[in-house]
Protein backbone atom coordinates (compact mmCIF):
# COMPACT_ATOMS: atom_id res chain seq x y z
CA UNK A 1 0.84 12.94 6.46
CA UNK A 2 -1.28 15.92 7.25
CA UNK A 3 -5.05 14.61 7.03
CA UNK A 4 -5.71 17.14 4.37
CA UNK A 5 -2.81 16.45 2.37
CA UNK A 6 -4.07 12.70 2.74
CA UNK A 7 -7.88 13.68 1.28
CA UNK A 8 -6.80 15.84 -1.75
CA UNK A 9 -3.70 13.25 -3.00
CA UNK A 10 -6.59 10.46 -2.17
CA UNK A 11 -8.77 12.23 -4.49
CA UNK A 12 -6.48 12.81 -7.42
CA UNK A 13 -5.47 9.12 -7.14
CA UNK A 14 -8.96 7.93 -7.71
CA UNK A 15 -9.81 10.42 -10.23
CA UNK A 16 -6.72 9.17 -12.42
CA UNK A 17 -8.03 5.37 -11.82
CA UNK A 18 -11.38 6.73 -13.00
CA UNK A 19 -9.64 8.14 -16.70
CA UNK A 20 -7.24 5.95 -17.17
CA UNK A 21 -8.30 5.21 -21.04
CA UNK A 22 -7.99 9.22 -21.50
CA UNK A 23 -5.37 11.87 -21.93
CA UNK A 24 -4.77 13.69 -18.43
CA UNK A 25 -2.68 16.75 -18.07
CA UNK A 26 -0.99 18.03 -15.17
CA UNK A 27 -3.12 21.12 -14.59
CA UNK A 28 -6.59 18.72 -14.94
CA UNK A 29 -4.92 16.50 -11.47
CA UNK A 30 -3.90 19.69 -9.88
CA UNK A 31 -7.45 21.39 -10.05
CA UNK A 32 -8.83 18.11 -8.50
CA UNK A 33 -6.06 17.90 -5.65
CA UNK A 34 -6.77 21.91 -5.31
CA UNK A 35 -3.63 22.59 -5.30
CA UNK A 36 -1.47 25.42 -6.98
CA UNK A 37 -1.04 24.15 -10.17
CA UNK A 38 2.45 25.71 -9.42
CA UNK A 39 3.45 23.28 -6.08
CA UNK A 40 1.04 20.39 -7.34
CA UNK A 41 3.83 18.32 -8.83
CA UNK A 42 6.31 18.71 -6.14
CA UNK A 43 3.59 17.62 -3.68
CA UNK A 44 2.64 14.64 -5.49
CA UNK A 45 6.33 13.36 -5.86
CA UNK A 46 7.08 13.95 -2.39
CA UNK A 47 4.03 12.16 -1.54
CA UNK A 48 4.21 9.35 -3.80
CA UNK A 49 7.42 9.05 -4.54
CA UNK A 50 7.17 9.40 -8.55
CA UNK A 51 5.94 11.54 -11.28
CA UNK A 52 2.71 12.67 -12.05
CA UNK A 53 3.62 11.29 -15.44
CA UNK A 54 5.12 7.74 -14.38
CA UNK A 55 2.02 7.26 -12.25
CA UNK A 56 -0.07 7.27 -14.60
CA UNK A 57 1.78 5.47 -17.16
CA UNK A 58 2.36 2.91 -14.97
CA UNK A 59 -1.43 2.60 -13.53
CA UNK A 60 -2.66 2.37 -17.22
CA UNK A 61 0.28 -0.26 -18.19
CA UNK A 62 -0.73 -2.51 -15.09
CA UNK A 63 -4.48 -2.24 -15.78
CA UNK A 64 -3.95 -3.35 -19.57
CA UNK A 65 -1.21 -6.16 -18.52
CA UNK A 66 -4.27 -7.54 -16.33
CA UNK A 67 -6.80 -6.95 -18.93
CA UNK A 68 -4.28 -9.28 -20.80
CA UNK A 69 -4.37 -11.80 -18.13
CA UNK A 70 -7.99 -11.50 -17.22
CA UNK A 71 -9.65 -11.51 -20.74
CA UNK A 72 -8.32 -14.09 -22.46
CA UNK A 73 -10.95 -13.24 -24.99
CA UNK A 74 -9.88 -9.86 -25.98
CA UNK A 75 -7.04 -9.30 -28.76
CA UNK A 76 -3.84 -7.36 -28.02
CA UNK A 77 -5.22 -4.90 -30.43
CA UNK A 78 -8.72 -4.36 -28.17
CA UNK A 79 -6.61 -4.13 -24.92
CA UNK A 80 -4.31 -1.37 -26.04
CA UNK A 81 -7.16 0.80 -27.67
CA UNK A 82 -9.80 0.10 -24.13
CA UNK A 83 -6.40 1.36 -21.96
CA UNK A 84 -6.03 4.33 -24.01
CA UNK A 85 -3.37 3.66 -26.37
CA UNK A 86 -3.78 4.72 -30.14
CA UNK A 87 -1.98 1.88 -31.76
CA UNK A 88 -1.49 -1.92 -30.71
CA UNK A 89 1.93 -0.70 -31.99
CA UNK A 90 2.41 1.63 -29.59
CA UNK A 91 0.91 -0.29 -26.48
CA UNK A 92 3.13 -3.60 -27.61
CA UNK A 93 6.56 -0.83 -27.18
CA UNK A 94 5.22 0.54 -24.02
CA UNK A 95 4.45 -2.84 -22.48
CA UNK A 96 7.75 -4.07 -23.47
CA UNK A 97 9.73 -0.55 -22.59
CA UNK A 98 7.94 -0.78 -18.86
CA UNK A 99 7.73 -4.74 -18.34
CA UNK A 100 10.83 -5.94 -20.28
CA UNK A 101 8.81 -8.79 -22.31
CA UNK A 102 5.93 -7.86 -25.30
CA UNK A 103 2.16 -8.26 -25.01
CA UNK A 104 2.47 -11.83 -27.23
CA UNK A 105 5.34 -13.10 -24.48
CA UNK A 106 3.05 -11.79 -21.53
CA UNK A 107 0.20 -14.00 -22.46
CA UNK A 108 2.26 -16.89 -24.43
CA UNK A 109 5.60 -17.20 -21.72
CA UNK A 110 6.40 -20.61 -23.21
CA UNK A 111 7.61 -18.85 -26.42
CA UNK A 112 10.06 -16.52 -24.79
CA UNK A 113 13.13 -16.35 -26.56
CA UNK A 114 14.96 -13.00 -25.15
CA UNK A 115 13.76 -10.10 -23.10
CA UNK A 116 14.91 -6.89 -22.00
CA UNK A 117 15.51 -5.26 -18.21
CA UNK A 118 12.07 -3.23 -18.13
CA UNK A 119 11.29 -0.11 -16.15
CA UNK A 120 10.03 -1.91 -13.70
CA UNK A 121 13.62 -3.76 -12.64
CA UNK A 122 15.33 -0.93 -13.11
CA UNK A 123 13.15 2.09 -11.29
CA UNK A 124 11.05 -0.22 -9.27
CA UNK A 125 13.27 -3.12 -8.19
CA UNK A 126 10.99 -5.41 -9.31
CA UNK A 127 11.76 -9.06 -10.74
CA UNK A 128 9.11 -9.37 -13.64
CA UNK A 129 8.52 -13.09 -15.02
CA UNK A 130 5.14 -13.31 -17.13
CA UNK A 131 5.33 -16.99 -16.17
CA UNK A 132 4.41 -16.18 -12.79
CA UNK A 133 1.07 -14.28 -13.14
CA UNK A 134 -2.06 -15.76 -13.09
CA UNK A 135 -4.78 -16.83 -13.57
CA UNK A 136 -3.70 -17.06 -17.21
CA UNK A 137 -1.93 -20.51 -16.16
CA UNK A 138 -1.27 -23.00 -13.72
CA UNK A 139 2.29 -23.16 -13.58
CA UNK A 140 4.10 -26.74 -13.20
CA UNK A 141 5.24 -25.37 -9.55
CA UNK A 142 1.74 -25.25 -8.55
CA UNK A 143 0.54 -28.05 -10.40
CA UNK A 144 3.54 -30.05 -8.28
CA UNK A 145 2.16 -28.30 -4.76
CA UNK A 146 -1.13 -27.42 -5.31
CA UNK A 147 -4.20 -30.05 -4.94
CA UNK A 148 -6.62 -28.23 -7.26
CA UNK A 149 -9.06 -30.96 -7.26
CA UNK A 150 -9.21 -30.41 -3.31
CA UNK A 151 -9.27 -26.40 -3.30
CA UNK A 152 -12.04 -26.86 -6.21
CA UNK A 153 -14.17 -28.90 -3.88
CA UNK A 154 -13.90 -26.17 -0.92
CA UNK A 155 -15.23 -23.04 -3.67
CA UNK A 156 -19.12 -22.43 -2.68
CA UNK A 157 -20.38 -19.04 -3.97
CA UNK A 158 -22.41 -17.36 -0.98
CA UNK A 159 -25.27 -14.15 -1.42
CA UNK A 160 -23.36 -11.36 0.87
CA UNK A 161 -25.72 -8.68 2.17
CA UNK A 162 -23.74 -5.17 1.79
CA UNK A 163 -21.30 -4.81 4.62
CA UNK A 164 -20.51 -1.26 6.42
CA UNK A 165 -16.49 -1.59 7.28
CA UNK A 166 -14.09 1.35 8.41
CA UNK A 167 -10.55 1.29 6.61
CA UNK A 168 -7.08 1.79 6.68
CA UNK A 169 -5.07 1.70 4.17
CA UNK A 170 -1.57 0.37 4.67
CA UNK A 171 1.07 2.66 3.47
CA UNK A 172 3.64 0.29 2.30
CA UNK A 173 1.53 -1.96 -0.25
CA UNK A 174 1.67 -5.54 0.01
CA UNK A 175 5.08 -5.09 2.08
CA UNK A 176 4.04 -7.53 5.59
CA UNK A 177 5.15 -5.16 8.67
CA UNK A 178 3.23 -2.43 6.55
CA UNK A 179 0.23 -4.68 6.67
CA UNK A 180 0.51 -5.85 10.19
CA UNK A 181 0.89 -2.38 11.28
CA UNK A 182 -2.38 -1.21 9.32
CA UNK A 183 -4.15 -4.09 10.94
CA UNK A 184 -2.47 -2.76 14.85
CA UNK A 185 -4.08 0.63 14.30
CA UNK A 186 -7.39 -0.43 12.73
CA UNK A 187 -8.03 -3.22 15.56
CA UNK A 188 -7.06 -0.59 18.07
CA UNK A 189 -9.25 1.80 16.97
CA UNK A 190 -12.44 -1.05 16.57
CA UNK A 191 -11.48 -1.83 20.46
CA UNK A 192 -11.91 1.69 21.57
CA UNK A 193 -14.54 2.22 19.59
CA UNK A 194 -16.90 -0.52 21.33
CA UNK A 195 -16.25 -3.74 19.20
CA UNK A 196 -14.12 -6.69 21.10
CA UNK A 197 -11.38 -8.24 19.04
CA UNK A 198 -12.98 -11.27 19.37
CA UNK A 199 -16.29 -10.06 18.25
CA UNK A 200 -14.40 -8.09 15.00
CA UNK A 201 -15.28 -9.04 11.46
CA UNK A 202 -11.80 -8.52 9.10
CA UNK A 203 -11.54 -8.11 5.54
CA UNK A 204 -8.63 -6.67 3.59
CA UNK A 205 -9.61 -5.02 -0.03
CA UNK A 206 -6.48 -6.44 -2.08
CA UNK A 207 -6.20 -3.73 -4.96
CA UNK A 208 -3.69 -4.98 -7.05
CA UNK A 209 -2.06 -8.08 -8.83
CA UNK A 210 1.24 -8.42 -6.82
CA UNK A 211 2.70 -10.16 -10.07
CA UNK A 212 2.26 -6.92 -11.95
CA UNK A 213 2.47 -4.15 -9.34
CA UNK A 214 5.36 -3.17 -7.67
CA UNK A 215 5.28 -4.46 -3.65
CA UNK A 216 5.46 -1.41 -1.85
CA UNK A 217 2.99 0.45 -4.87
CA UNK A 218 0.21 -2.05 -3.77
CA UNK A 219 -2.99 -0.79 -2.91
CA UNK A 220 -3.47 -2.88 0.40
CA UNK A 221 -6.92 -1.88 3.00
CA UNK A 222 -7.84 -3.22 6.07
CA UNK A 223 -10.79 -2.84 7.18
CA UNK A 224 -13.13 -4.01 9.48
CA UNK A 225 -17.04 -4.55 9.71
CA UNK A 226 -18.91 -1.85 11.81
CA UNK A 227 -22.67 -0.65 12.51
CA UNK A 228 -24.06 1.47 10.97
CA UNK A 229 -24.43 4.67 13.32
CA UNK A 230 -20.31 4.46 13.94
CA UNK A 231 -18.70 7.50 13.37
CA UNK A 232 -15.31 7.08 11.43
CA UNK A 233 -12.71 10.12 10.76
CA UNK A 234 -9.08 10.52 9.06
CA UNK A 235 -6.87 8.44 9.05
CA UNK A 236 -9.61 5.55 9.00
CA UNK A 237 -12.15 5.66 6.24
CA UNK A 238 -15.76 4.53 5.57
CA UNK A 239 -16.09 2.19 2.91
CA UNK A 240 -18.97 -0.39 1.93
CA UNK A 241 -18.30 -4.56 0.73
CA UNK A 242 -21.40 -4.82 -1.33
CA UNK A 243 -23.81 -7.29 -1.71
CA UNK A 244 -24.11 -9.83 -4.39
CA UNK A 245 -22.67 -13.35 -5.22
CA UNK A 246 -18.83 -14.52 -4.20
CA UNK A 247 -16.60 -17.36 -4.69
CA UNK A 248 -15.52 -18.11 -1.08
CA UNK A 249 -12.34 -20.30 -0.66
CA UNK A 250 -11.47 -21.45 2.43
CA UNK A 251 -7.41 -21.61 2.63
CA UNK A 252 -5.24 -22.58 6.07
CA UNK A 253 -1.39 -22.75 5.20
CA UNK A 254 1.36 -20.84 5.03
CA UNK A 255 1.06 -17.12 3.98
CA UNK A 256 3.41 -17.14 1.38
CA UNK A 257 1.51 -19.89 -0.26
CA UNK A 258 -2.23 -18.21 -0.52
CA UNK A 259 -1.07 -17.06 -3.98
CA UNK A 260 -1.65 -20.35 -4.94
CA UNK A 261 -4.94 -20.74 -3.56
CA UNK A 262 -5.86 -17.39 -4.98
CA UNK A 263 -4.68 -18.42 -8.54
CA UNK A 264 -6.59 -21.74 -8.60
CA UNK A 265 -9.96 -19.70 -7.87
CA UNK A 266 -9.05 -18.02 -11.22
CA UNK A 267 -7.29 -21.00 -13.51
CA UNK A 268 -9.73 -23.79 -11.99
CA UNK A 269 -12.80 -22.81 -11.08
CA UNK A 270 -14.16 -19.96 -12.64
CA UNK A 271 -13.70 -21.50 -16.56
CA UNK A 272 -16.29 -23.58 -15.63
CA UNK A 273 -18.36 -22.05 -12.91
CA UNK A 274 -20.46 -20.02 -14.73
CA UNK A 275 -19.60 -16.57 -13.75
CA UNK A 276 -16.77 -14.08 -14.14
CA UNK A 277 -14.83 -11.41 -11.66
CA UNK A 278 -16.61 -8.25 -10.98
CA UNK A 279 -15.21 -5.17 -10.89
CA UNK A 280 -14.54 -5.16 -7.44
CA UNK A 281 -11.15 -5.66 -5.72
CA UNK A 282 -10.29 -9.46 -3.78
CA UNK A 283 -11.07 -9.67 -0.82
CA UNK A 284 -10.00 -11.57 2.62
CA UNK A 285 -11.75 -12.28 5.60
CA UNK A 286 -8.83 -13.36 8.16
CA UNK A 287 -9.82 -15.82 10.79
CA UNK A 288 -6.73 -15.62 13.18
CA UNK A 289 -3.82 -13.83 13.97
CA UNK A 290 -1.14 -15.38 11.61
CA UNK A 291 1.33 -14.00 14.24
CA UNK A 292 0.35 -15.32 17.33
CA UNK A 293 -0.41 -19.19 15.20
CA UNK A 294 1.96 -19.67 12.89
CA UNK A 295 0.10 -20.03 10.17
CA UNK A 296 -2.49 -18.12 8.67
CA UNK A 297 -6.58 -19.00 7.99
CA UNK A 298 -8.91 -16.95 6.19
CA UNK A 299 -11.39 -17.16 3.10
CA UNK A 300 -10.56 -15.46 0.37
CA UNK A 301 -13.82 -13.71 -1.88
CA UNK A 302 -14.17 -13.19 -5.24
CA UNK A 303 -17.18 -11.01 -6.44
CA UNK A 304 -18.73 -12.58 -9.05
CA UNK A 305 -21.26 -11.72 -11.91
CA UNK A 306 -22.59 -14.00 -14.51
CA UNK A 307 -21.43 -14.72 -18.33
């Protein structure tokens, strides 16, 4: 993509994160992107793949569904009016249009009777089971697989100073080979640039809930810790991991099982730690190369502020 296609769509992205919970029209996202307000909407389907319109109404869906999941404490009524929707009525027909189950299902999947194929089987090709998200529950399957008692033991929360890293984001989502071939660039790029692999420090900002979020829609950076006279330009951006408190779990396994270990930070320790999330996406700091080993080891952060 043209690097100044890539800084205007940016832009508009994170200006319609930013409003979510209000109405925005077409020709307000077009006079961010400067674009003609004319071409605008071609650009940003070509780009993206989908609508102006879908984006948006899916962004706002997923960030209430995880509001659902998150804040236990909040009725379905409060969720739909802080995401923007006039009516619990109408959020409850949205939800269930886009996801295929209600709000009461999402957060109670024991009393699921019948659902629907939702928008997001049938445009995005994604299987949707509210049994599945977290960390509203500890499914039986992890109960079964999981030592929680163990992973509890390994949480410490650690002080982080505020960390200078250069990103990249990976432009298929969660998708692996999208990931892995963020990561090829970005470590490339450290290596010329002065910093050893060995010597490189790697986090990846984790955007999105995978159980709620299309794969491939994923917001998915790598980035890596750098000092602070480096120079970064397009593709690669500057970004910041700032300081304050995180839960740090240490995990070694299988990658297709750190959802587990990422859902017991949530169900198991934080009732009882203390704190809450911040608003600040997860993070992992990756300790090998899960392709050369086998296996992958990292510790996975959680930035944390108090009740």
């Amino acid at each position: 993509m043209n690097k100044e296609y890539k800084i205007r769509i940016d832009r508009v992205l994170q200006y319609i994160d930013a409003n979510l919970t209000n109405k925005i029209s077409l020709a307000e996202v077009a006079e961010v992107s400067h674009f003609s307000v004319f071409h605008f909407h071609r650009i940003f389907t070509g780009i993206l793949g989908e609508t102006v319109n879908d984006y948006i109404a899916r962004r706002r869906l997923e960030c209430a569904v995880n509001l659902l999941i998150f804040k236990t404490d909040l009725s379905i009524t409060q969720v739909a009016l802080d995401s923007g929707f006039s009516s619990s009525a109408n959020f409850s027909k949205a939800v269930k249009l886009h996801f295929g189950f209600s709000p009461t299902e999402i957060i109670n999947p024991d009393k699921i009777k019948d659902s629907k194929i939702g928008k997001i089987s049938s445009k995005y090709g994604k299987a949707f089971n509210p049994s599945g998200l977290y960390p509203n529950r500890i499914t039986n399957d992890v109960i079964n697989h999981t030592n929680l008692e163990s992973i509890n033991m390994k949480v410490e929360v650690r002080e982080l100073t505020s960390q200078r890293v250069c990103t990249l984001a990976s432009q298929g989502g969660y998708a692996p080979e999208a990931i892995y071939g963020a990561w090829d660039k970005l470590i490339k790029w450290a290596a010329n640039n002065g910093i050893a692999s060995k010597q490189q420090v790697r986090f990846s900002f984790a955007f999105d809930n995978p159980a709620v979020t299309p794969i491939d829609k994923c917001r998915y950076d790598a980035s890596i810790v750098i000092p602070s006279d480096m120079q970064v330009n397009l593709p690669f951006k500057l970004a910041e991991i700032p300081k304050g408190k995180y839960a740090v779990l240490y995990y070694k396994g299988s990658p297709e099982e750190t959802l587990k270990a990422q859902l017991s930070i949530y169900s198991d320790w934080l009732p009882n730690s203390g704190f809450e999330p911040d608003d600040f996406p997860m993070l992992e700091n990756y300790l090998n190369d899960a392709r050369v080993d086998g296996y992958l080891e990292m510790e996975i952060y959680v930035k944390l502020k108090s009740l």
